[in-house]
Protein backbone atom coordinates (compact mmCIF):
# COMPACT_ATOMS: atom_id res chain seq x y z
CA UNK A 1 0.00 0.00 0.00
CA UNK A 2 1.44 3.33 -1.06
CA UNK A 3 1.27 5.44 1.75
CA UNK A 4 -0.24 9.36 1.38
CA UNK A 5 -0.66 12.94 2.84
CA UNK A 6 -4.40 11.59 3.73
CA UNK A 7 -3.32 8.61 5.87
CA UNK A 8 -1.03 11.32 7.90
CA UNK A 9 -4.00 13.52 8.09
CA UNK A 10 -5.88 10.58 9.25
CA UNK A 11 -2.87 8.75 12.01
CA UNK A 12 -3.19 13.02 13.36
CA UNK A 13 -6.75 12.10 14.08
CA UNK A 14 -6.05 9.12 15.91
CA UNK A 15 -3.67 11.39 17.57
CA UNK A 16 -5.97 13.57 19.35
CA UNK A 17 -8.33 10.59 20.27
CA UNK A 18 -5.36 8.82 21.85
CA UNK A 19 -4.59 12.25 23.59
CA UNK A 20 -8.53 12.27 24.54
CA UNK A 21 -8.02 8.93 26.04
CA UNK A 22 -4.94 8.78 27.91
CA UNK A 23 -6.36 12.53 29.63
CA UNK A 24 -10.43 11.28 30.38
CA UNK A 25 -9.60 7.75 31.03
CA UNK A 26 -8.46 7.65 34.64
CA UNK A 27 -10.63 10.42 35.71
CA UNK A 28 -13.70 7.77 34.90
CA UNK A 29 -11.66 5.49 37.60
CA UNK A 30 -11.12 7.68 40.08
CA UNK A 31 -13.42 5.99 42.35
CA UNK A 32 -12.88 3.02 41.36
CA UNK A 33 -9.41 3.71 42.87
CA UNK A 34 -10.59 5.09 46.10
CA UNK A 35 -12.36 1.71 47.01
CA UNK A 36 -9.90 -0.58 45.67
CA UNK A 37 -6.77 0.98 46.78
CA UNK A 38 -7.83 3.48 49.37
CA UNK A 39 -6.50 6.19 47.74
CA UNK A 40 -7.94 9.93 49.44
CA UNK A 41 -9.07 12.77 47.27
CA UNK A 42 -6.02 14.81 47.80
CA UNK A 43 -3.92 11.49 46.56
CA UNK A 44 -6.55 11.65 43.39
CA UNK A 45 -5.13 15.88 43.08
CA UNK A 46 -1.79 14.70 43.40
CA UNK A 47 -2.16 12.52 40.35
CA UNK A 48 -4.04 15.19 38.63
CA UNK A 49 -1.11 17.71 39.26
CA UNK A 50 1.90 15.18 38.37
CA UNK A 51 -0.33 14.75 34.86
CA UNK A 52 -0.16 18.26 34.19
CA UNK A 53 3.24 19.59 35.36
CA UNK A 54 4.86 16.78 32.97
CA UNK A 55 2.61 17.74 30.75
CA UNK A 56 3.90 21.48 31.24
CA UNK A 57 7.73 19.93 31.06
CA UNK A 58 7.74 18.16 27.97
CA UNK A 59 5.68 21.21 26.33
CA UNK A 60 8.76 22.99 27.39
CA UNK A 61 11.58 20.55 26.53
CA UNK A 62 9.57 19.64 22.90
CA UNK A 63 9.83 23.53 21.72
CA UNK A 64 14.04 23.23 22.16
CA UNK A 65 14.48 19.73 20.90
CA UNK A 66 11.99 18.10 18.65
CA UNK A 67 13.32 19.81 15.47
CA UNK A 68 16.89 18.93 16.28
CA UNK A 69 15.51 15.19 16.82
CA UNK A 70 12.88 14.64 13.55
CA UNK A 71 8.98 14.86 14.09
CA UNK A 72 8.71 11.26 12.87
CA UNK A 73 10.77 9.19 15.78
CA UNK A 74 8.97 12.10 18.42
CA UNK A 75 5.18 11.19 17.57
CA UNK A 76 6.09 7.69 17.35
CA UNK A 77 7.69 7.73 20.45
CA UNK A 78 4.75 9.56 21.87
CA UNK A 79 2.62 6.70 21.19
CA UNK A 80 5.00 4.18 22.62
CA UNK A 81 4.63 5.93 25.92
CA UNK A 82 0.97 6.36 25.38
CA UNK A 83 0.84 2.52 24.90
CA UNK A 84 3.34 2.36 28.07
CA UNK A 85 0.93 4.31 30.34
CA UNK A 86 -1.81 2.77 29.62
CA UNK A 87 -0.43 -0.96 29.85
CA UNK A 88 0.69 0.49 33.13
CA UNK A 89 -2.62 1.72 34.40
CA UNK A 90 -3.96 -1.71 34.59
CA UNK A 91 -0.31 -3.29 36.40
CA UNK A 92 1.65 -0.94 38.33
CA UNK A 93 -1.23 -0.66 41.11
CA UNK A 94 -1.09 -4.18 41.83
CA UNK A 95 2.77 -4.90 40.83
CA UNK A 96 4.35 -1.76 43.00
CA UNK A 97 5.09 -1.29 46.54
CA UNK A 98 2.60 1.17 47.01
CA UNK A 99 -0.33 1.44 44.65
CA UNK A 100 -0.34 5.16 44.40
CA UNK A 101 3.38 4.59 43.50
CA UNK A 102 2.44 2.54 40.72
CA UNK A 103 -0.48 5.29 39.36
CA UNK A 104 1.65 8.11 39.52
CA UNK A 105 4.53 6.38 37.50
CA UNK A 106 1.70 5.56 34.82
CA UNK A 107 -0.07 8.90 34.63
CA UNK A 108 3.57 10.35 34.34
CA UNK A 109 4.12 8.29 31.66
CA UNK A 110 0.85 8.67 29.64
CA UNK A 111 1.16 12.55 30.07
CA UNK A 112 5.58 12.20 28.41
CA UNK A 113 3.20 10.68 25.29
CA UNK A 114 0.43 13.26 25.59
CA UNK A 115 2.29 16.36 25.58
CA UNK A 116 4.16 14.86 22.89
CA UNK A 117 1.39 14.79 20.84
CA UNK A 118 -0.40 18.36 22.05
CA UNK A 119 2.96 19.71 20.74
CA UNK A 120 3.62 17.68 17.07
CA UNK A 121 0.08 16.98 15.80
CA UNK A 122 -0.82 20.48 14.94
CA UNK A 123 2.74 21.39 13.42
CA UNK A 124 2.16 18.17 11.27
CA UNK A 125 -1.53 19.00 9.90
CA UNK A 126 -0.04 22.90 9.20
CA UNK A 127 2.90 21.43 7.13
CA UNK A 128 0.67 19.16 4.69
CA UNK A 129 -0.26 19.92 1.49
CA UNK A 130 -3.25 22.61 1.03
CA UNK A 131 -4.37 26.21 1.85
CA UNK A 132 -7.61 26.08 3.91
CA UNK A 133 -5.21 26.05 7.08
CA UNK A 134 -7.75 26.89 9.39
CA UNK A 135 -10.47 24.72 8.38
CA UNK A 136 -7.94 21.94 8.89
CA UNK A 137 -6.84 22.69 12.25
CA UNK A 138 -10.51 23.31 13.60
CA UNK A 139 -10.96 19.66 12.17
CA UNK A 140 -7.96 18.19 13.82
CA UNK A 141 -9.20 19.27 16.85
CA UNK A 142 -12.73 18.14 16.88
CA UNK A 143 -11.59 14.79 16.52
CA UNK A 144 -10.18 15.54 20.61
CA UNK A 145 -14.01 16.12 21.31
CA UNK A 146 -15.27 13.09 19.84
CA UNK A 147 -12.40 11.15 21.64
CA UNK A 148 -13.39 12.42 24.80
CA UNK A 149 -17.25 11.25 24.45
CA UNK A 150 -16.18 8.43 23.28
CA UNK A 151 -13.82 6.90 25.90
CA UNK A 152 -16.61 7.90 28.24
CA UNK A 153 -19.67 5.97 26.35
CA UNK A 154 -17.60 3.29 25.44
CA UNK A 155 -15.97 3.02 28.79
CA UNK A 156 -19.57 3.13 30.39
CA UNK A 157 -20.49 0.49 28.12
CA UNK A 158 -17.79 -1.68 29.29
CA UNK A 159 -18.55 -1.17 33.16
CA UNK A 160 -22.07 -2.44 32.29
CA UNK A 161 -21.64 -5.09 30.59
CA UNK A 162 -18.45 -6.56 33.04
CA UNK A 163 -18.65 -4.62 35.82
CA UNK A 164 -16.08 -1.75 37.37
CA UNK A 165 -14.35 -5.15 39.14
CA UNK A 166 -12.64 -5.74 35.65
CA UNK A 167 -11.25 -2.40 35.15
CA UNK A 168 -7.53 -3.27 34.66
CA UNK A 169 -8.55 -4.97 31.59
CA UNK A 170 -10.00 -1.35 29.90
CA UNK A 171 -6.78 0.81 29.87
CA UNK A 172 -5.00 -2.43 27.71
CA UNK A 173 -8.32 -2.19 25.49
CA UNK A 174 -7.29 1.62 24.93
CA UNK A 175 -4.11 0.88 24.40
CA UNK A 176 -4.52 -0.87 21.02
CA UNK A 177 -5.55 2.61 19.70
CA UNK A 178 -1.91 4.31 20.13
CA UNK A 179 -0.47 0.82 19.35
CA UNK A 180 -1.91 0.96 16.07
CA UNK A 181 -1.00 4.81 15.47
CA UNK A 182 2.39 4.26 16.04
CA UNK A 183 3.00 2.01 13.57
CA UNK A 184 0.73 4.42 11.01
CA UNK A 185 2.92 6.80 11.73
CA UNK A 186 6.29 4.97 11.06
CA UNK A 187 4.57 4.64 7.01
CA UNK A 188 3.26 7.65 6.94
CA UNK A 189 4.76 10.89 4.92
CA UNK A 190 5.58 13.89 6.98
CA UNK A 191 6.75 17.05 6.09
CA UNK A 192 8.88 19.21 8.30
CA UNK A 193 6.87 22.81 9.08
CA UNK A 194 10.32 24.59 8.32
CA UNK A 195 13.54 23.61 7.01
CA UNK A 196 16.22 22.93 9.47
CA UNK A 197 17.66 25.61 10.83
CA UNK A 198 15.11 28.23 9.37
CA UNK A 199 13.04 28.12 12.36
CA UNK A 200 12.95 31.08 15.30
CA UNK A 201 14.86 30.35 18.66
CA UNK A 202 13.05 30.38 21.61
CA UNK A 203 15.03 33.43 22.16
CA UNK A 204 13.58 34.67 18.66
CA UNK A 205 10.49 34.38 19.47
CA UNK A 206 10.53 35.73 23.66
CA UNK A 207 11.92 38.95 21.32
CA UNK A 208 8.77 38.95 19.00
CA UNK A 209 5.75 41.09 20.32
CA UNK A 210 3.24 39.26 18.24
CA UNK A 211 4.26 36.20 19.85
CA UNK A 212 3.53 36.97 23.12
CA UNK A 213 -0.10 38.45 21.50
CA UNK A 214 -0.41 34.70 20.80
CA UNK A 215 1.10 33.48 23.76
CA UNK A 216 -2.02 35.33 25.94
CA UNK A 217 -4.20 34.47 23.50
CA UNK A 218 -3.66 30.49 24.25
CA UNK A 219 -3.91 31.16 27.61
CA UNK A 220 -6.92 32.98 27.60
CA UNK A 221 -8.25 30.22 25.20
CA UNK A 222 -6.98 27.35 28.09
CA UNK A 223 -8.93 29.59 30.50
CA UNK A 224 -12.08 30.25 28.71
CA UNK A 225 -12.66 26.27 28.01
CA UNK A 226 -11.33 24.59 31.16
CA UNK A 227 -12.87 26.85 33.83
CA UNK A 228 -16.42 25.98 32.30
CA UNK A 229 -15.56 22.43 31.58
CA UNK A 230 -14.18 21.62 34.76
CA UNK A 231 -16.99 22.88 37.12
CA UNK A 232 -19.91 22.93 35.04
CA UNK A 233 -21.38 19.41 36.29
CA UNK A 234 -20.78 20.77 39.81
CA UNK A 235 -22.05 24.36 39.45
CA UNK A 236 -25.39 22.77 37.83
CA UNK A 237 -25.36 19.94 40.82
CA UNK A 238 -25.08 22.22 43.69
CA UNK A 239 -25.63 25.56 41.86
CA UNK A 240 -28.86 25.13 39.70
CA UNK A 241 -30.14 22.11 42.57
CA UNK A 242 -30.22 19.67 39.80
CA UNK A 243 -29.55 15.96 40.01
CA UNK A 244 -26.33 15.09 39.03
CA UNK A 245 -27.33 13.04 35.64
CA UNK A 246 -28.77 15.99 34.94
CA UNK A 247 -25.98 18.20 35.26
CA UNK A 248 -23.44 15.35 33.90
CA UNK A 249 -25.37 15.27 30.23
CA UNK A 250 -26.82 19.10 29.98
CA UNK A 251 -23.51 20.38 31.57
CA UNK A 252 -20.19 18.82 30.55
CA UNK A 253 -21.53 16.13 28.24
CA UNK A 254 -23.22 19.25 26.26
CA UNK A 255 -20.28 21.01 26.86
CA UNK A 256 -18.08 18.83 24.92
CA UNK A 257 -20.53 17.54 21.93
CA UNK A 258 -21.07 21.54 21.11
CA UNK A 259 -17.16 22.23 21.57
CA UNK A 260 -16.83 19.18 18.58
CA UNK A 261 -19.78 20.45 16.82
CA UNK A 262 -18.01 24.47 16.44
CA UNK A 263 -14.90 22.68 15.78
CA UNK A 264 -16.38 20.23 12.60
CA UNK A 265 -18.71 23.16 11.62
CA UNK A 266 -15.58 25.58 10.91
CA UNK A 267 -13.76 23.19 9.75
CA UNK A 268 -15.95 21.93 6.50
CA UNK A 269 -16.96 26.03 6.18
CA UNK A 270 -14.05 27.48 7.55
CA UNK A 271 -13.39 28.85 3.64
CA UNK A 272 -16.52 31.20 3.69
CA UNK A 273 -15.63 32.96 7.31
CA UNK A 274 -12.30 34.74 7.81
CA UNK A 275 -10.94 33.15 11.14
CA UNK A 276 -10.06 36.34 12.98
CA UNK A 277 -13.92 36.99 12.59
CA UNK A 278 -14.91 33.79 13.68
CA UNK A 279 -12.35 33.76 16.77
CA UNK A 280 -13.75 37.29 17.72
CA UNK A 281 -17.58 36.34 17.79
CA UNK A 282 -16.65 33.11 19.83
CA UNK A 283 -15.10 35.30 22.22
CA UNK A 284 -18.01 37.68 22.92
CA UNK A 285 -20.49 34.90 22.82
CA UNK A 286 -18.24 33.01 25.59
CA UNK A 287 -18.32 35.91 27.28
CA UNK A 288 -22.12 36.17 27.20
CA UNK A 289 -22.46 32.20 27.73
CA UNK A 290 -20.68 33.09 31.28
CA UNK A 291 -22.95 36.07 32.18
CA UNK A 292 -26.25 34.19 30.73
CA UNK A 293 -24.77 30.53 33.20
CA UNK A 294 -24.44 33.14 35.83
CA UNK A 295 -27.54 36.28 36.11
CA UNK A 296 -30.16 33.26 34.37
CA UNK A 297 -33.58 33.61 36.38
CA UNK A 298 -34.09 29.97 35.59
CA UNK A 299 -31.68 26.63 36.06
CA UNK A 300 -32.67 24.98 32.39
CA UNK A 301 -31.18 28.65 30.89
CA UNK A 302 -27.78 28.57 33.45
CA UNK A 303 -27.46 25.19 31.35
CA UNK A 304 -27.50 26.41 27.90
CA UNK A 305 -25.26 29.03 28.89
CA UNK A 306 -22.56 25.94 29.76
CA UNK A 307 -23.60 24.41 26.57
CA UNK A 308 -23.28 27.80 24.76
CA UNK A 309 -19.76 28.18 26.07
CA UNK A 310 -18.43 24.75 24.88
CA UNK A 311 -19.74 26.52 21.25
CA UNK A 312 -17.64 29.09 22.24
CA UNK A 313 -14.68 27.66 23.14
CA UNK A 314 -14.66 25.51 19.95
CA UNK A 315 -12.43 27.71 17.57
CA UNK A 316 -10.19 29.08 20.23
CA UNK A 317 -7.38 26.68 20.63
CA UNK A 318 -7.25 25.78 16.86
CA UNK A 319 -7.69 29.25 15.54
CA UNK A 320 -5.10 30.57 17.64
CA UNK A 321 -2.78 27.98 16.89
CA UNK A 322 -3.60 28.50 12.91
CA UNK A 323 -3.33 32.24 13.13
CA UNK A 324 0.17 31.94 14.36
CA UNK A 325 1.46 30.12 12.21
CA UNK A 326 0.33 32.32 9.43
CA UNK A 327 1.48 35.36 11.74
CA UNK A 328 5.03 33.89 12.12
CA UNK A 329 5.67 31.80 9.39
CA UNK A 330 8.84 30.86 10.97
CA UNK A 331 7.64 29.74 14.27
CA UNK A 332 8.33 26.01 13.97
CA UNK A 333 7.92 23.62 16.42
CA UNK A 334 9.20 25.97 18.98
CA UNK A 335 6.51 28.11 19.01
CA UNK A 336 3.87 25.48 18.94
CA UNK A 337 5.34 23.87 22.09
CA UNK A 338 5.55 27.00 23.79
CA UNK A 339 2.14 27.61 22.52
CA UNK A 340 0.86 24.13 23.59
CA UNK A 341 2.29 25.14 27.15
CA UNK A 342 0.47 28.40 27.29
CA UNK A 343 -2.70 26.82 26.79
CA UNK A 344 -1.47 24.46 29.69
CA UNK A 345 -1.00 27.16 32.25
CA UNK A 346 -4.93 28.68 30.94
CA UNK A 347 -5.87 25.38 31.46
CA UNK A 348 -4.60 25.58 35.38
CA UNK A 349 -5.48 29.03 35.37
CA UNK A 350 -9.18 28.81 34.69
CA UNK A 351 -10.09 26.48 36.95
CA UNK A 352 -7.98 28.00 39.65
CA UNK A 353 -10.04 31.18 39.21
CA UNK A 354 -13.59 30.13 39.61
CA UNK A 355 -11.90 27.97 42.82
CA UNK A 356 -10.51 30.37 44.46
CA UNK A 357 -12.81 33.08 43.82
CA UNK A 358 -16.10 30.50 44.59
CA UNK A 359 -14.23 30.30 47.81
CA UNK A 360 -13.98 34.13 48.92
CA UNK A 361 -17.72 34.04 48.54
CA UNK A 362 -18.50 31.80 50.84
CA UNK A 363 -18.73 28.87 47.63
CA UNK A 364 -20.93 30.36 45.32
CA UNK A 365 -20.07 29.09 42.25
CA UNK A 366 -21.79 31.64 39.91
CA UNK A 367 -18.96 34.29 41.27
CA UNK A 368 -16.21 31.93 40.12
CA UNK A 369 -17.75 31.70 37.05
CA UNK A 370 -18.29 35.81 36.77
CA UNK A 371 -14.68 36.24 37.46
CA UNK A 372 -13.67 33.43 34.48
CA UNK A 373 -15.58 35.47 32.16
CA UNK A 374 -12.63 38.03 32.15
CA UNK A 375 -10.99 35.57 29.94
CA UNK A 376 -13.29 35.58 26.21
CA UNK A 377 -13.65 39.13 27.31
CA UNK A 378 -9.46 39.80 27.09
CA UNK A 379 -9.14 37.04 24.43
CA UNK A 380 -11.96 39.72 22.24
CA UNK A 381 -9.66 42.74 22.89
CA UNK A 382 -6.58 41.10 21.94
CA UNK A 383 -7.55 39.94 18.59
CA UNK A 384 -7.21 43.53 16.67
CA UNK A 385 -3.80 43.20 17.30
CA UNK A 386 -3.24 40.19 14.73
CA UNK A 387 -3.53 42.08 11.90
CA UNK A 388 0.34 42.19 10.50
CA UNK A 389 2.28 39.08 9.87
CA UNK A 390 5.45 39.32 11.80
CA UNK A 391 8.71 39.75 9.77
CA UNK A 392 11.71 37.68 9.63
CA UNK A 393 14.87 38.43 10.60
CA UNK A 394 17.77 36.40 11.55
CA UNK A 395 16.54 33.58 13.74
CA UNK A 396 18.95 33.99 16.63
């Protein structure tokens, strides 16, 4: 079989599910883990925390090394330790001393293979063949969407029909999914994003203004998505006093099937709408999906305010990723990895936000969620200032 461009666009699909996986699997676990192994909640935020500050790491250590290494042995390597992770979810518990040991050495793993892949999937897609750039990135990252409602459907399936006591077999079920994508992506062509040595520095780019533009604009994108997703089934649990199958489906269930939907919907008519436009109408309708989830009179609207805001977000992550790379040409892989960890820190930041501030209010969630609104509303002021592509000097 002659392998093309469209089975690379394809193994960068499989990409983002694996990502989706390895990041929504043991979260469906969690309790699971706290009978089996005894393990407390703040154990549970430890593993949560070692996830994302390798995560953070390898965002960092990707930018400075992958082009000196080759994108092809980095994403296949990414799914080896995908594959790794995974096979070590369903072992290290019962093989280590300590089973918490043995689940933080496998999330630690998983998350070395998913920021991998958060760093070299989208600089893969941008260097293939073809000019609707942004309909192609939007598309690419859809296919993280329907990953993530499908590892939980699936996964649900499989606790039905064989009960949560056979858990350690679902992670090696998973696994076949990188195991496969790996080898795709030893046949598969890939082009380099820029020639060797024609890429910016890190230094470069810490000197360009625009990037920096970008670099708040990822974060604010991180923000925008995260602070909704991560609290929404509690804010419409304890919030909006309804019951929590409820508040799963209409909050981040809905969140995450519109999130795909803006994502697929931009990305077959991405050609029609110019993507700054698009990014700066998702930004002021996030913004009003926050204040509509927050001032609603009734608990049904609060909920299509979430699901509004998982519209929203949709566009953001992709569109700023697109528009860089159109913006500074010569980015490389070093500025999507530093890119990739700006969205990281939003994605911390967010959250953090509607915490702490839920907190200082005695925990009313509604002003955590007014004070995350700040986000779209910075992200909308910000985008006027794309408007030039950046020029290119000498790369040092």
């Amino acid at each position: 079989m002659k392998w093309t461009y469209r089975h690379t666009l394809k193994a960068c699909y499989t990409g983002y599910i694996t990502q989706a996986i390895i990041n929504n699997l043991a979260p469906l676990l969690f309790v699971t883990f706290q009978r089996q192994f005894h393990i407390s909640l703040e154990e549970l935020g430890v593993l949560i925390t070692i996830n994302f500050f390798i995560q953070m790491l390898v965002d960092t250590l990707a930018a400075r090394y992958v082009d000196r290494i080759g994108y092809r042995p980095c994403i296949v390597a990414a799914h080896v330790f995908c594959v790794a992770g995974l096979a070590g979810l369903s072992w290290f518990p019962q093989v280590f001393p300590f089973p918490m040991l043995g689940l933080g050495v496998a999330m630690g793993i998983d998350a070395v293979g998913g920021g991998l892949i958060e760093v070299l999937i989208s600089p893969i897609v941008e260097a293939l063949p073809g000019e609707e750039k942004a309909s192609a990135m939007s598309l690419l990252h859809s296919f993280y969407c329907w990953g993530h409602m499908t590892v939980v459907l699936v996964s649900t399936l499989f606790f039905t029909l064989f009960g949560t006591e056979n858990w350690n077999y679902l992670p090696l079920l998973w696994a076949l999914v990188p195991l496969a994508n790996a080898f795709a992506f030893v046949r598969t062509p890939i082009r380099a994003l820029v020639e060797e040595g024609e890429g910016f520095s890190i230094r470069k780019l810490f000197s360009t203004k625009l990037f920096w533009v970008f670099f708040i604009l990822m974060v604010c994108s991180g923000a925008s998505e995260q602070a909704m997703s991560q609290w929404s089934s509690l804010f419409a649990e304890t919030g909006l006093k309804v019951s929590k199958t409820v508040g799963d489906l209409l909050g981040p269930c809905a969140f995450a099937l519109l999130m795909g939907t803006c994502r697929l919907f931009y990305g077959k008519a991405g050609s029609r709408i110019p993507i700054k436009s698009f990014l700066s109408g998702s930004a002021a309708l996030c913004a009003a999906a926050y204040l509509l989830a927050v001032f609603a009179p009734w608990p049904l609207l609060s909920l299509v305010g979430c699901g509004l805001c998982g519209f929203a977000v949709g566009i953001m992550w992709p569109g700023t990723f697109s528009l860089a790379s159109s913006s500074i040409p010569a980015g490389g892989t070093a500025m999507f990895g530093l890119l990739a960890l700006a969205g990281d820190v939003g994605c911390a930041a967010g959250p953090g936000v509607v915490g702490i501030m839920s907190g200082f209010f005695g925990g009313e969630m509604k002003a955590g969620l007014l004070a995350a609104a700040a986000f779209p509303a910075l992200l909308l002021l910000l985008v006027p200032f794309l408007g030039r592509k950046s020029p290119t000097p000498d790369k040092k």
